[in-house]
Protein backbone atom coordinates (compact mmCIF):
# COMPACT_ATOMS: atom_id res chain seq x y z
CA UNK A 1 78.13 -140.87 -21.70
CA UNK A 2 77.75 -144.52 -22.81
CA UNK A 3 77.43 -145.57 -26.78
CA UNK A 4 77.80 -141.93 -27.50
CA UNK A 5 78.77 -140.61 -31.50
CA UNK A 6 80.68 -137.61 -29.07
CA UNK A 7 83.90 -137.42 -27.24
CA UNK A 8 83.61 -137.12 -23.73
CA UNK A 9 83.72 -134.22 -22.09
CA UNK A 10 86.51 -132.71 -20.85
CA UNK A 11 87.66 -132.96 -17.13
CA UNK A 12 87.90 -129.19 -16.77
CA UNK A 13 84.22 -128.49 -16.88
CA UNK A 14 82.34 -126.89 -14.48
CA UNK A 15 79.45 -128.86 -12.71
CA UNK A 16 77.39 -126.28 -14.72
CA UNK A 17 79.16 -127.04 -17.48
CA UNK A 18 79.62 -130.79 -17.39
CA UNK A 19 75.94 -130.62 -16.88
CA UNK A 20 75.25 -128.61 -20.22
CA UNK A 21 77.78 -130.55 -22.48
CA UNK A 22 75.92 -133.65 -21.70
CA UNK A 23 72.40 -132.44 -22.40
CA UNK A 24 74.12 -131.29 -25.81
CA UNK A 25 75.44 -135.10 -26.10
CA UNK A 26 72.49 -137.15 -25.46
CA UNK A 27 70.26 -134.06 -28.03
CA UNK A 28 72.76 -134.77 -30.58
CA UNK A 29 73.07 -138.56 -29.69
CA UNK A 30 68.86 -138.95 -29.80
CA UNK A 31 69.36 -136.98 -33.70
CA UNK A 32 71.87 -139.20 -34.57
CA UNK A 33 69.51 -142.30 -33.56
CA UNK A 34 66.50 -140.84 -35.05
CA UNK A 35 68.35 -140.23 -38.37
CA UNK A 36 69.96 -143.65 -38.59
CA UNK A 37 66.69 -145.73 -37.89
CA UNK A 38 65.30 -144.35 -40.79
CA UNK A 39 68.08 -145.41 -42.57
CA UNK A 40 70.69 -142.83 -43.21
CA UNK A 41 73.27 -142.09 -40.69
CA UNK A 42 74.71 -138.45 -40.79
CA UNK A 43 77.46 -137.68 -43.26
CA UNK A 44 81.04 -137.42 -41.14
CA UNK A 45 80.36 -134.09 -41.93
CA UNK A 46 77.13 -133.25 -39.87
CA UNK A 47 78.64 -134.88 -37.44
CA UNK A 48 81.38 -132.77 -36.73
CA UNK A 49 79.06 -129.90 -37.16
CA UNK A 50 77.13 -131.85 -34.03
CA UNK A 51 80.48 -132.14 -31.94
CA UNK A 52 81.22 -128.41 -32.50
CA UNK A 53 77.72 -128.20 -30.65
CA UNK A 54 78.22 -130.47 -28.36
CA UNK A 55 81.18 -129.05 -27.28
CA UNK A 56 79.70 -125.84 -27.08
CA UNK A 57 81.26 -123.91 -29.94
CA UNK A 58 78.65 -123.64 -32.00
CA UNK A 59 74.41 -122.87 -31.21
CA UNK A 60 72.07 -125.61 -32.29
CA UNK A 61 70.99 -122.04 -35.24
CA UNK A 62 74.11 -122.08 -36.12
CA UNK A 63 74.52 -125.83 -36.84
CA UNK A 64 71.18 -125.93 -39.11
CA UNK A 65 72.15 -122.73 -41.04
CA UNK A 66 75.77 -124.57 -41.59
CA UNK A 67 74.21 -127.89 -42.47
CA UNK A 68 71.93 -126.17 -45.02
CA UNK A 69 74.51 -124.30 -46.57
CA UNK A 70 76.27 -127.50 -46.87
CA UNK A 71 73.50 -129.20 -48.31
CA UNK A 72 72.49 -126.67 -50.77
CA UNK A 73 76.30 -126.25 -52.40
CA UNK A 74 76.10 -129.98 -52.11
CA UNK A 75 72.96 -130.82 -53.76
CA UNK A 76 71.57 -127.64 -54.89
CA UNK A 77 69.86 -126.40 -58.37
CA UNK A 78 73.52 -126.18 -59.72
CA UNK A 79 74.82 -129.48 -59.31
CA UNK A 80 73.33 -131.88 -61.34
């Protein structure tokens, strides 16, 4: 996938496969756009939270509920 924030996936795949990992891609490459046009590109961290998506490890559930834990000890109540 051109211009992608993603490594490319791997030769091993399945057509099935192959053809999953890059719907994953160009989701998480269309986030990464939407977020950086409004001016704030995704923390290195949220975007290996995306690759562990894209490469299928982890559910796009899973991701949020990881990126809002991360955000919360981040920049919750407690931290000032």
């Amino acid at each position: 996938m051109p211009n992608s924030h993603f490594q490319p996936a791997p030769a091993s795949l399945t057509p099935d496969q192959l053809s999953a990992y890059q719907e994953r891609a160009r989701h998480a490459d269309n986030a990464v756009a939407i977020a950086s046009s409004n001016g704030t590109a995704p923390s290195p961290e949220s975007l290996a939270l995306m690759q562990r998506h894209v490469s299928g490890e982890l559910t796009i559930e899973q991701v949020i509920e990881l990126t809002d834990a991360m955000l919360r000890a981040r920049y919750g109540p407690n931290k000032a």
